[in-house]
Protein backbone atom coordinates (compact mmCIF):
# COMPACT_ATOMS: atom_id res chain seq x y z
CA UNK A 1 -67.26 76.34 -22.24
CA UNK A 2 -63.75 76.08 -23.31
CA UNK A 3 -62.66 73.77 -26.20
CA UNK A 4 -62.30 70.30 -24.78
CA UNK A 5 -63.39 70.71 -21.62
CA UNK A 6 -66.01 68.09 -20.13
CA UNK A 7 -69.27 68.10 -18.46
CA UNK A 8 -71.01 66.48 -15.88
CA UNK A 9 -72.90 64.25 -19.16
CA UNK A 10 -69.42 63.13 -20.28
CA UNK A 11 -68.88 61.50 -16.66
CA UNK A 12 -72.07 59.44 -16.85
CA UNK A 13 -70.81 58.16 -20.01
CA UNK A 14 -67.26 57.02 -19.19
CA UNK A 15 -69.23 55.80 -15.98
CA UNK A 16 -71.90 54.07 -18.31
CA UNK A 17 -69.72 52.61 -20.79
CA UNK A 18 -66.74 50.93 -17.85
CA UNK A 19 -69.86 49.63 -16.28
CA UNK A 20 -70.92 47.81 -19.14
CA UNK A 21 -67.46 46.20 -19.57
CA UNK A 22 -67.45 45.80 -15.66
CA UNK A 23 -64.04 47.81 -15.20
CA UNK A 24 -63.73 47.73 -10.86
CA UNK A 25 -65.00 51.01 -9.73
CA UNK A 26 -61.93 51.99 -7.53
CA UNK A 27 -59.53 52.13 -11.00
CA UNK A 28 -62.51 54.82 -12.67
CA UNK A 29 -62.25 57.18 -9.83
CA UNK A 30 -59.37 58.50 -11.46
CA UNK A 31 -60.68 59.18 -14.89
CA UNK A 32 -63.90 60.24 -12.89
CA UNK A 33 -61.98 62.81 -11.04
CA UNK A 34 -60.28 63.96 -14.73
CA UNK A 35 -63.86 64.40 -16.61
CA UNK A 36 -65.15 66.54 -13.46
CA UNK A 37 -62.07 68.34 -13.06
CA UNK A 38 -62.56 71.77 -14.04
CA UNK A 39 -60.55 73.40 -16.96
CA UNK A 40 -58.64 76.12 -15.54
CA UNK A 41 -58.00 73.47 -12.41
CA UNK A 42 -57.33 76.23 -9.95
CA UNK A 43 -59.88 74.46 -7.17
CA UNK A 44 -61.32 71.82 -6.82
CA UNK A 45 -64.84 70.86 -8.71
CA UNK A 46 -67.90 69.64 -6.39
CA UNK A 47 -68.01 66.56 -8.74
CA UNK A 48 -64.75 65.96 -8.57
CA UNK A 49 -64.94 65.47 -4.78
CA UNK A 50 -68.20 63.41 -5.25
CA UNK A 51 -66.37 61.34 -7.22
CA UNK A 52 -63.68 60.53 -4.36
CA UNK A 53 -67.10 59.63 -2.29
CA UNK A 54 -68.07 56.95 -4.20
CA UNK A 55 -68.06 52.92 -4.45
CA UNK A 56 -69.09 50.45 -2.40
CA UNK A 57 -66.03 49.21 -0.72
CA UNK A 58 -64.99 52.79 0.30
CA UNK A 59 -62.67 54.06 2.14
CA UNK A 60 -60.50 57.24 2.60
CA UNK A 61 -57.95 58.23 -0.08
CA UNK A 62 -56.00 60.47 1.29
CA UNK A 63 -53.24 61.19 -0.99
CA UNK A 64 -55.90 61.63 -3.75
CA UNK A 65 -58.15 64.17 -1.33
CA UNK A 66 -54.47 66.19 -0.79
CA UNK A 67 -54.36 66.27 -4.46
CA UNK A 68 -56.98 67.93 -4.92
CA UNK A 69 -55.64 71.30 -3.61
CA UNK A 70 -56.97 74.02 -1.91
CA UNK A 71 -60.63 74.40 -0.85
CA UNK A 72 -61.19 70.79 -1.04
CA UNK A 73 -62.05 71.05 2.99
CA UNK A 74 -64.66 73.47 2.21
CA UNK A 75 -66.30 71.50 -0.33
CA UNK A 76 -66.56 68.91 2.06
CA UNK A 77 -68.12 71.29 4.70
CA UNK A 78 -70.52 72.40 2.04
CA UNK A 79 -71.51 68.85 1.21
CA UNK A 80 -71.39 67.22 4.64
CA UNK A 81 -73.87 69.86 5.66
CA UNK A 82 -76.34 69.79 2.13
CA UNK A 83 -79.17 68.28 3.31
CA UNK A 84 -79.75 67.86 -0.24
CA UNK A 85 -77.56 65.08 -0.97
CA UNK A 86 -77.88 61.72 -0.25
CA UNK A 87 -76.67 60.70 3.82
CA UNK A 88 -74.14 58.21 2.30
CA UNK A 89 -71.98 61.27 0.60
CA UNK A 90 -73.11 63.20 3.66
CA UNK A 91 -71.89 60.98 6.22
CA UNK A 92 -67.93 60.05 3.97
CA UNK A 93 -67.61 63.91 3.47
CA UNK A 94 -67.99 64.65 7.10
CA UNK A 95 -65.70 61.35 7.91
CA UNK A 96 -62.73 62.46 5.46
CA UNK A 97 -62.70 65.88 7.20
CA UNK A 98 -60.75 64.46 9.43
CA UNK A 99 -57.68 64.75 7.49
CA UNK A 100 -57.88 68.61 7.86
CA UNK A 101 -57.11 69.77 11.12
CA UNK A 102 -58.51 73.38 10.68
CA UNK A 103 -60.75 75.64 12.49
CA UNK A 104 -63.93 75.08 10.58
CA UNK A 105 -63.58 71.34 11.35
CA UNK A 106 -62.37 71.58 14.57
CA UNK A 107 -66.38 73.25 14.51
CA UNK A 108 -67.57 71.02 12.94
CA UNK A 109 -67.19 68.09 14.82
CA UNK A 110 -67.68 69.60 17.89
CA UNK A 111 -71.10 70.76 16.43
CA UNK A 112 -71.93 67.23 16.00
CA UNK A 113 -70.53 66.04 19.18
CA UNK A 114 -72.74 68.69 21.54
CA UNK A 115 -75.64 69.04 19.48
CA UNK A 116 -76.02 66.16 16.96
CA UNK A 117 -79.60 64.50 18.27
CA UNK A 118 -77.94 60.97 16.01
CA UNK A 119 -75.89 58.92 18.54
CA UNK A 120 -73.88 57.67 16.02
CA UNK A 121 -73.17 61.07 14.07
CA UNK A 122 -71.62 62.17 18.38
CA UNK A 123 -69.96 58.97 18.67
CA UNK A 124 -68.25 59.43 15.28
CA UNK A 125 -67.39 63.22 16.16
CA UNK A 126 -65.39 61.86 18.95
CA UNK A 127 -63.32 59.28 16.52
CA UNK A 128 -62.96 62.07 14.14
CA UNK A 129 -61.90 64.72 16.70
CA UNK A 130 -58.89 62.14 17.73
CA UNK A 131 -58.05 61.64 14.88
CA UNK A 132 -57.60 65.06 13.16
CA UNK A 133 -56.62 66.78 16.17
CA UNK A 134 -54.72 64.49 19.06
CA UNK A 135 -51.39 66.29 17.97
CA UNK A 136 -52.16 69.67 17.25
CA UNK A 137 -54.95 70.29 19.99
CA UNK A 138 -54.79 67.69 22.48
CA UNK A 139 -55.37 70.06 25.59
CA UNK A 140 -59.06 71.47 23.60
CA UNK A 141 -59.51 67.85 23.25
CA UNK A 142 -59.26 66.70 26.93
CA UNK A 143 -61.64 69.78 27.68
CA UNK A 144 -64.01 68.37 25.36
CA UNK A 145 -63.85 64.50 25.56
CA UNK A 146 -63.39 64.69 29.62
CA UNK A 147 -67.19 65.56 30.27
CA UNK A 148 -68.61 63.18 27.38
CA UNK A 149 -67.25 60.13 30.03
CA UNK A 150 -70.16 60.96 31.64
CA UNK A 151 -72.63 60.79 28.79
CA UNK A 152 -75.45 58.18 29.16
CA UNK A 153 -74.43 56.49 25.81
CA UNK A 154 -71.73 53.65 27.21
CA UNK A 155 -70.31 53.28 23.31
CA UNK A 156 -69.88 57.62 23.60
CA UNK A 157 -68.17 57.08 26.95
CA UNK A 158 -65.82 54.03 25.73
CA UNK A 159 -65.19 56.33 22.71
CA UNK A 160 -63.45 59.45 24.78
CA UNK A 161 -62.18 57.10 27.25
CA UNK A 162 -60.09 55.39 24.26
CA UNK A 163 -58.97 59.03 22.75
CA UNK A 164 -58.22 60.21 26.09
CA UNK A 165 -55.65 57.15 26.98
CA UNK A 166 -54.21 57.71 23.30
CA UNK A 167 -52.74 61.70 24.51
CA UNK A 168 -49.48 61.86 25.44
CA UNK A 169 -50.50 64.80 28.30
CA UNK A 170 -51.62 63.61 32.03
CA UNK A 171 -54.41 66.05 32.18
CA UNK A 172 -57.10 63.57 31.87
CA UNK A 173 -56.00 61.27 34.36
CA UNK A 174 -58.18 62.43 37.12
CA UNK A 175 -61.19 62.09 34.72
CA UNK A 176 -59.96 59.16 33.19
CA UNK A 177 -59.71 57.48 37.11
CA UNK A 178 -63.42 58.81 38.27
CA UNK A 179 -64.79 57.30 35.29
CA UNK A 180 -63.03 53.89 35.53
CA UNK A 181 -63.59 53.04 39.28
CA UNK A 182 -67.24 54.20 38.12
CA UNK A 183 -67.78 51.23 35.77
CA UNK A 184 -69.44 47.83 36.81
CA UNK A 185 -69.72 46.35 33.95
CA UNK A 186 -66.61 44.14 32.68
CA UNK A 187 -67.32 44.89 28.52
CA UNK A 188 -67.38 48.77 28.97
CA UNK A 189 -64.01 48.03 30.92
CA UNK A 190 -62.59 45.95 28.11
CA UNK A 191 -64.22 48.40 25.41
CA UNK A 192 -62.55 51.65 27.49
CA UNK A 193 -59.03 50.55 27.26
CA UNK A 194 -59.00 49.06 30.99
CA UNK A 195 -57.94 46.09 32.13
CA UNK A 196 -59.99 44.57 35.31
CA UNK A 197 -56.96 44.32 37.29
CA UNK A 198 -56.70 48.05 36.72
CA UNK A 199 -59.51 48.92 38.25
């Protein structure tokens, strides 16, 4: 190991020792992310990404994620797939993928969407599909979200129904119409985007 670089042992005691003098967790991440950085900071370190997945009032960073360079989307492939960590990490890697609009995640959350057994693991696919791809791949999107308004899970449906609306291309409006004049009940309406004097 090279002269001043930091290990994994070193993180638990910065964490350790701010805890003790209750320092809020969101100002360690960056001295968290400094002690797992790796020496010759050419990628990014798995703990270093960990470390972006942490706290209890979470949420997305994005401008720190972007810092972190190149490969930083794989990492968080790798660990939203490791059945080996916990679901928590499992579940925020797989929701900040979003912010990479690549191939691999454009997989990804597709994988989840068709094959995903976890309602809520498909019903977050579809947020995280709009999200990361609306601009870039909104006609693969209407291809994908346009059957799911037919899926038996009314929070799924309301999901694609509200992504589908957001597009700025008319090719879903056929779908979009079937599905509506096929609701009867007045909260999926309200929940889809409709208004009952739409219907």
């Amino acid at each position: 190991m090279e002269k001043g670089a930091r290990t994994p042992a070193d993180l638990a005691t910065a964490y350790n020792g701010a805890m003790k003098k209750r320092v809020p967790f969101h100002l360690l991440i960056p001295v968290m992310i400094a002690v797992a950085a790796p020496a010759n900071a050419g990628e990014p370190s798995r703990e270093a990404v960990i470390a972006l997945l942490q706290g209890y009032e979470w949420e997305i960073d994005r401008p720190a994620f972007e810092a972190l360079g190149a490969e930083a989307d794989t990492l968080l492939l790798t660990l939203a797939g490791d059945e080996n960590e916990s679901k928590l990490i499992r579940a925020r890697a797989a929701a900040v993928l979003s912010i990479y609009p690549t191939d691999e995640v454009w997989g990804f959350y597709l994988s989840r969407l068709n094959d995903s057994a976890a309602p809520v693991q498909r019903r977050r696919a579809v947020d995280a599909l709009c999200h990361a791809f609306a601009g870039a791949r909104a006609g693969d999107l209407i291809a994908v979200l346009a059957p799911v308004l037919t899926a038996d899970d009314v929070h799924l449906r309301t999901r694609a129904a509200t992504c589908l609306q957001s597009l700025p291309e008319d090719q879903a409006a056929a779908s979009l119409q079937a599905y509506r004049q096929g609701i009867t009940d007045a909260w999926e309406l309200r929940a889809a985007g409709f208004t009952e004097h739409h219907r």
